[in-house]
C-alpha atoms as a PDB file:
ATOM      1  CA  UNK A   1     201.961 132.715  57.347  1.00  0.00           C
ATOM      2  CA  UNK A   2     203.417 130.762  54.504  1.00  0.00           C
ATOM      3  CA  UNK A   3     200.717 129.277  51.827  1.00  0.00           C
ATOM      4  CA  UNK A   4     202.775 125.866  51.758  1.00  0.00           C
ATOM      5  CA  UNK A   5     203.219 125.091  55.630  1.00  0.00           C
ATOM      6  CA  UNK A   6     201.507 122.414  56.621  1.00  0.00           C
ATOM      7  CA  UNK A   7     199.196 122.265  59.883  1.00  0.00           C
ATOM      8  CA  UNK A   8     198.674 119.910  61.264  1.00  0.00           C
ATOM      9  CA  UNK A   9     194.524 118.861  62.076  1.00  0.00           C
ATOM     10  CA  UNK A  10     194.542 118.156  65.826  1.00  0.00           C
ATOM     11  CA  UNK A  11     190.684 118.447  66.259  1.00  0.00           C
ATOM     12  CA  UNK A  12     190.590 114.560  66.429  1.00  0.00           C
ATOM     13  CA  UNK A  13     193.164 114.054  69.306  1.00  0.00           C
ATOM     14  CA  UNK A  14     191.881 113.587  73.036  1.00  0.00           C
ATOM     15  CA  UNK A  15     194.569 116.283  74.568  1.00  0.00           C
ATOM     16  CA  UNK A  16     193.367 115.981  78.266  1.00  0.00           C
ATOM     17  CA  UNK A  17     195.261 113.702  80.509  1.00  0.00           C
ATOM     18  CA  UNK A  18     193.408 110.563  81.291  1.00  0.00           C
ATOM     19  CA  UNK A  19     191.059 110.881  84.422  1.00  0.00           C
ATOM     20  CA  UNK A  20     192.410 109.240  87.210  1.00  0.00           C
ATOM     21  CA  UNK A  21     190.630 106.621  89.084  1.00  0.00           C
ATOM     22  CA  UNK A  22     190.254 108.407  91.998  1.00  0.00           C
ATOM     23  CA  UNK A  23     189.539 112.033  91.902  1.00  0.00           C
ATOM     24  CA  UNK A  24     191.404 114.187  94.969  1.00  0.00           C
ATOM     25  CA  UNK A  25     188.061 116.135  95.075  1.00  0.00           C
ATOM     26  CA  UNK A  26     186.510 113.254  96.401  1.00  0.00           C
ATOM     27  CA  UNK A  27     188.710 112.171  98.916  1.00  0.00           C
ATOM     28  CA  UNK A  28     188.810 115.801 100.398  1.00  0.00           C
ATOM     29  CA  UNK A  29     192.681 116.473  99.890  1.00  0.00           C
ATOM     30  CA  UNK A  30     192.093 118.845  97.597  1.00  0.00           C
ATOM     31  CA  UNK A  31     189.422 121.672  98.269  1.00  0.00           C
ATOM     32  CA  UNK A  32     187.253 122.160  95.512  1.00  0.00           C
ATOM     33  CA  UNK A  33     187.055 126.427  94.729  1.00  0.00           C
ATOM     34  CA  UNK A  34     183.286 126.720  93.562  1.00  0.00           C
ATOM     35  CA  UNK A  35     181.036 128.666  96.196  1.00  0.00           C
ATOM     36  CA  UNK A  36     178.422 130.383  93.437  1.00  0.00           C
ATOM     37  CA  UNK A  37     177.018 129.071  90.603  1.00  0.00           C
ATOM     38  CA  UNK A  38     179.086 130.118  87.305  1.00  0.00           C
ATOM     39  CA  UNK A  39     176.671 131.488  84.760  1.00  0.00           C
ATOM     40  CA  UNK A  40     172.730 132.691  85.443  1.00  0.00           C
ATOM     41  CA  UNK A  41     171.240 130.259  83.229  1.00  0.00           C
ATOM     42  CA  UNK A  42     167.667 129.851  83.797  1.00  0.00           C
ATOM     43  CA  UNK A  43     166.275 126.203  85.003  1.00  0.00           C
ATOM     44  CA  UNK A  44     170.054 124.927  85.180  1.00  0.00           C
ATOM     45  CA  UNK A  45     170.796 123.769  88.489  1.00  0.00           C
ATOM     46  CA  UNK A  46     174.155 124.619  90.144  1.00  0.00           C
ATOM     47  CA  UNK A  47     176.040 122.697  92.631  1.00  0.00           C
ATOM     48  CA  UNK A  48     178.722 123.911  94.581  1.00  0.00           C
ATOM     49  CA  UNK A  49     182.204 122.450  95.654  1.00  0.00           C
ATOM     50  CA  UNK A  50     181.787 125.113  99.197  1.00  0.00           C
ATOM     51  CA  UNK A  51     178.680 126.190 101.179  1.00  0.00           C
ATOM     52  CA  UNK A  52     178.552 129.703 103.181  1.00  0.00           C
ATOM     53  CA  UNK A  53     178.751 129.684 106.701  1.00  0.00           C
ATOM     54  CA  UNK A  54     175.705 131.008 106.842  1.00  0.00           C
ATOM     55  CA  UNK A  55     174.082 127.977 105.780  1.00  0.00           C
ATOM     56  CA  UNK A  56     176.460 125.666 107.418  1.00  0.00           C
ATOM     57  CA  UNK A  57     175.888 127.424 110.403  1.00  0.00           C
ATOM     58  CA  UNK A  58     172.002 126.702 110.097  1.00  0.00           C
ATOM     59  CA  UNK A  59     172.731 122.802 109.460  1.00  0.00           C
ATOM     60  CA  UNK A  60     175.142 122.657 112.392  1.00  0.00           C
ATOM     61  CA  UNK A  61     171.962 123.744 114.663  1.00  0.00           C
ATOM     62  CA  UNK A  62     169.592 122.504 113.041  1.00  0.00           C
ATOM     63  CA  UNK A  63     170.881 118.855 113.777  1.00  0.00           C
ATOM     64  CA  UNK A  64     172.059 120.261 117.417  1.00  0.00           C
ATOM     65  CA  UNK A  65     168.662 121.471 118.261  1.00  0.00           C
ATOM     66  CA  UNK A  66     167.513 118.031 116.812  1.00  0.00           C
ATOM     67  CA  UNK A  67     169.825 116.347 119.480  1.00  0.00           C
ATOM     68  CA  UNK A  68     168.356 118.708 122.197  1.00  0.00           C
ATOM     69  CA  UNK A  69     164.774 118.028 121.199  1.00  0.00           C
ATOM     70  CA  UNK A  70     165.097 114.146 121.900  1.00  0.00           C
ATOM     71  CA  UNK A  71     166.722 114.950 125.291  1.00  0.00           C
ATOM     72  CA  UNK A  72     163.938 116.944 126.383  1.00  0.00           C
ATOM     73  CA  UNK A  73     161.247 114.589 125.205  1.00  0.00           C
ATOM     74  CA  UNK A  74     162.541 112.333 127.211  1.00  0.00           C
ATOM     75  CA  UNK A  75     162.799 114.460 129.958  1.00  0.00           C
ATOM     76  CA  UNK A  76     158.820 115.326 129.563  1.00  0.00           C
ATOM     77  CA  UNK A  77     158.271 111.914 129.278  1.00  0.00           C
ATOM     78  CA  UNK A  78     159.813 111.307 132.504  1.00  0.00           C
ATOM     79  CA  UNK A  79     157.953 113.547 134.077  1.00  0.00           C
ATOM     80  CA  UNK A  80     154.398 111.796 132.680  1.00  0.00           C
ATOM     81  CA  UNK A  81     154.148 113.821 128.959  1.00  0.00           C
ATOM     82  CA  UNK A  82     153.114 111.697 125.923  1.00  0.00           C
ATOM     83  CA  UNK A  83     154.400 111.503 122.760  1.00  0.00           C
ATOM     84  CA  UNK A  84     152.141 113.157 120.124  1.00  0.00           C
ATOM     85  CA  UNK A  85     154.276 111.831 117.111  1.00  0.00           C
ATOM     86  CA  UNK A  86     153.102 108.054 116.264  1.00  0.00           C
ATOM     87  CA  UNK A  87     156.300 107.369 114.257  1.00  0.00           C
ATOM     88  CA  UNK A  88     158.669 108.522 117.375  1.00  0.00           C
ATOM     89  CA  UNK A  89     156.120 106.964 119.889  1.00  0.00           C
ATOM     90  CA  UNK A  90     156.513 103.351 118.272  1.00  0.00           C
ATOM     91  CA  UNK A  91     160.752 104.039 118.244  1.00  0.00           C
ATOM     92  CA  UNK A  92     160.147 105.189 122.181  1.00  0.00           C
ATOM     93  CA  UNK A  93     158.401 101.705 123.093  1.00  0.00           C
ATOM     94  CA  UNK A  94     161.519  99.810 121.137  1.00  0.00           C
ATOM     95  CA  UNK A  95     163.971 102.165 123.651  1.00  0.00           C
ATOM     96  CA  UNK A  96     165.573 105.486 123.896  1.00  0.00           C
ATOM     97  CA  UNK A  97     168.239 104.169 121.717  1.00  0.00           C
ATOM     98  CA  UNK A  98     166.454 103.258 118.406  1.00  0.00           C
ATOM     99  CA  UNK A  99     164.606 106.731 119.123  1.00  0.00           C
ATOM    100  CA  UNK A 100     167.294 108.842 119.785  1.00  0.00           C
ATOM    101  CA  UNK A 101     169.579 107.179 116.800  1.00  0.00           C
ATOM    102  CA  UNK A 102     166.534 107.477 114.169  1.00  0.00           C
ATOM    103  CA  UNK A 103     165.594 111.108 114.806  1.00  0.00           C
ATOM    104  CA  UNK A 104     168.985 112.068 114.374  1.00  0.00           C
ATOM    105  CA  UNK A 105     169.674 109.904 111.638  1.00  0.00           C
ATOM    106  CA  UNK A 106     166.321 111.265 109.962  1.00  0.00           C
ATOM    107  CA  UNK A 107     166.920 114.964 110.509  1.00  0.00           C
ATOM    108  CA  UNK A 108     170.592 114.829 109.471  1.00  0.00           C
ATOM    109  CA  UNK A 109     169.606 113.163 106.189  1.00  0.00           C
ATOM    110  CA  UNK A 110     167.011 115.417 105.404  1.00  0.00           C
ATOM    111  CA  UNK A 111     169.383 118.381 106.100  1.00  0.00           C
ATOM    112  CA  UNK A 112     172.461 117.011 103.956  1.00  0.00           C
ATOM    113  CA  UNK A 113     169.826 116.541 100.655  1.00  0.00           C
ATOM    114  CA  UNK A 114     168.427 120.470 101.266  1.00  0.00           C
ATOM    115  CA  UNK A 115     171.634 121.278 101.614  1.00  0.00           C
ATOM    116  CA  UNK A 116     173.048 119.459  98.689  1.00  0.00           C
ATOM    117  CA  UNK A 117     170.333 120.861  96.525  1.00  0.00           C
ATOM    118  CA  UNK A 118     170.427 124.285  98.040  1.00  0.00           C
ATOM    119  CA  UNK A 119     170.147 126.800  94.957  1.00  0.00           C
ATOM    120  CA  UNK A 120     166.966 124.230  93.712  1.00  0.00           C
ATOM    121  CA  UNK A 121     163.909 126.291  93.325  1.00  0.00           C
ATOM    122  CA  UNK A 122     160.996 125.201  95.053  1.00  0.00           C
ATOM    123  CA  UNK A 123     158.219 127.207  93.541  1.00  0.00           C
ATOM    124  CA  UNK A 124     158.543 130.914  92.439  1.00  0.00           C
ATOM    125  CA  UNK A 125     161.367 132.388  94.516  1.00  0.00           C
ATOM    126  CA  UNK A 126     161.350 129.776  97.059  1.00  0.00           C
ATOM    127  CA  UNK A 127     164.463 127.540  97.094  1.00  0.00           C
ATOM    128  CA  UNK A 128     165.531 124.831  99.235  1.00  0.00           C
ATOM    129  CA  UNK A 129     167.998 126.841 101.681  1.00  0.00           C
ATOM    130  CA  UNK A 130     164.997 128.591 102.386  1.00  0.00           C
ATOM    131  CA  UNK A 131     163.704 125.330 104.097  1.00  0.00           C
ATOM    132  CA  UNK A 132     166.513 125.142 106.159  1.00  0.00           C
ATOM    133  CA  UNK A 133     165.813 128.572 107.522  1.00  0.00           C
ATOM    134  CA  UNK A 134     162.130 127.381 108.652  1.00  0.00           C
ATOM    135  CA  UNK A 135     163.463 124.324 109.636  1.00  0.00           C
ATOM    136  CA  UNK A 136     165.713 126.086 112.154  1.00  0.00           C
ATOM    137  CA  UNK A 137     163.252 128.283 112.744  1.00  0.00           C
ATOM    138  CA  UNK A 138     160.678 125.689 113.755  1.00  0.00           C
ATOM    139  CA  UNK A 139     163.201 123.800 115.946  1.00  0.00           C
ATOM    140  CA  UNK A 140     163.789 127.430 118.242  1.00  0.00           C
ATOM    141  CA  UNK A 141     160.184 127.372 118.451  1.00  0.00           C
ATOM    142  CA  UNK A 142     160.138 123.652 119.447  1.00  0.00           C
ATOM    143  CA  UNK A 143     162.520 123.810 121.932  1.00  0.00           C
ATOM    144  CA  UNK A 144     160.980 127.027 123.827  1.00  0.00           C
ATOM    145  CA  UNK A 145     157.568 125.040 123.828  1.00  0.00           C
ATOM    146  CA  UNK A 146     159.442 122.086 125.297  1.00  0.00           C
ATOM    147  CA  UNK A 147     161.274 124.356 128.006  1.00  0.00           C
ATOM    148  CA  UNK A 148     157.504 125.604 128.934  1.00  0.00           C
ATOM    149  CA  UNK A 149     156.391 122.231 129.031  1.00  0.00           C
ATOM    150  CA  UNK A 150     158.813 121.094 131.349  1.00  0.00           C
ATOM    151  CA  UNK A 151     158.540 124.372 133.895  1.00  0.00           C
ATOM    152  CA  UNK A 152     154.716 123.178 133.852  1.00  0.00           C
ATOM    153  CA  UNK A 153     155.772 119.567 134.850  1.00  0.00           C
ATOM    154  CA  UNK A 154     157.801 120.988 137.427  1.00  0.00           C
ATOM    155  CA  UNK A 155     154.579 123.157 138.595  1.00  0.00           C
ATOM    156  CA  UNK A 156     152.754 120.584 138.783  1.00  0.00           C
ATOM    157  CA  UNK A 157     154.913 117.933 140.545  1.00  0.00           C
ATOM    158  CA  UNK A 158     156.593 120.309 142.902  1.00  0.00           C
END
């Protein structure tokens, strides 16, 4: 390099295009390519652009299960069961609609912000996707307790 060329100082010019109002991201035409977090810093959190199917799969039942769940409590309490939960009770005695629309609502909520914040540590090594496993584990469990509660309702009306 020559001792008299001049160069230029470009340290003070913005070279990145200007954002754009609306980012393509957003809108969902284009796919965003981050599934992992990038570096292992410690007490960073990482959010994702993609979640694994695993974990979509869970939230996919989880809300399904939460749909079957309100179909059989109604179907227990057709068949003379009470409701236990004082919160779904009071929605029951407004109507079926209200109920069905605000467990739903409620469990799909809840399941979009664990899975938002999936890689969020809890306590320890406990994170927030490992909620969603429990959570779809309790709902199984749910469900086979309501199946046994209605065979019993049939035993006992048939």
């Amino acid at each position: 390099m020559m001792a008299n060329q001049y160069i230029p100082d470009q340290r003070l010019q913005e070279r990145r295009a200007a954002p754009s109002f609306v980012c393509l991201y957003q809108l969902g035409i284009k796919r965003g390519r981050r599934v992992a977090q990038r570096r292992s810093e410690r007490g960073v959190m990482a959010y994702v652009d993609q979640y694994g199917w695993r974990l979509v799969a869970c939230v996919i039942a989880i809300v399904l299960l939460s749909a079957t769940d309100a179909f059989l409590t109604m179907n227990i309490l057709a068949g003379g069961g009470a409701e236990l939960n004082h919160f779904m009770a009071a929605l029951i005695e407004q109507g079926m609609q209200q109920f069905i629309f605000a467990k739903l609502a409620l469990t799909s909520l809840a399941v979009i912000m664990l899975t938002i914040h999936h890689e969020a540590k809890l306590c320890a090594g406990f994170r927030c996707r490992h909620l969603i496993y429990l959570f779809l584990f309790g709902y199984v469990c749910l469900i086979g307790y309501e199946l046994l509660l209605l065979q019993l309702i049939d035993i006992v009306n048939g």
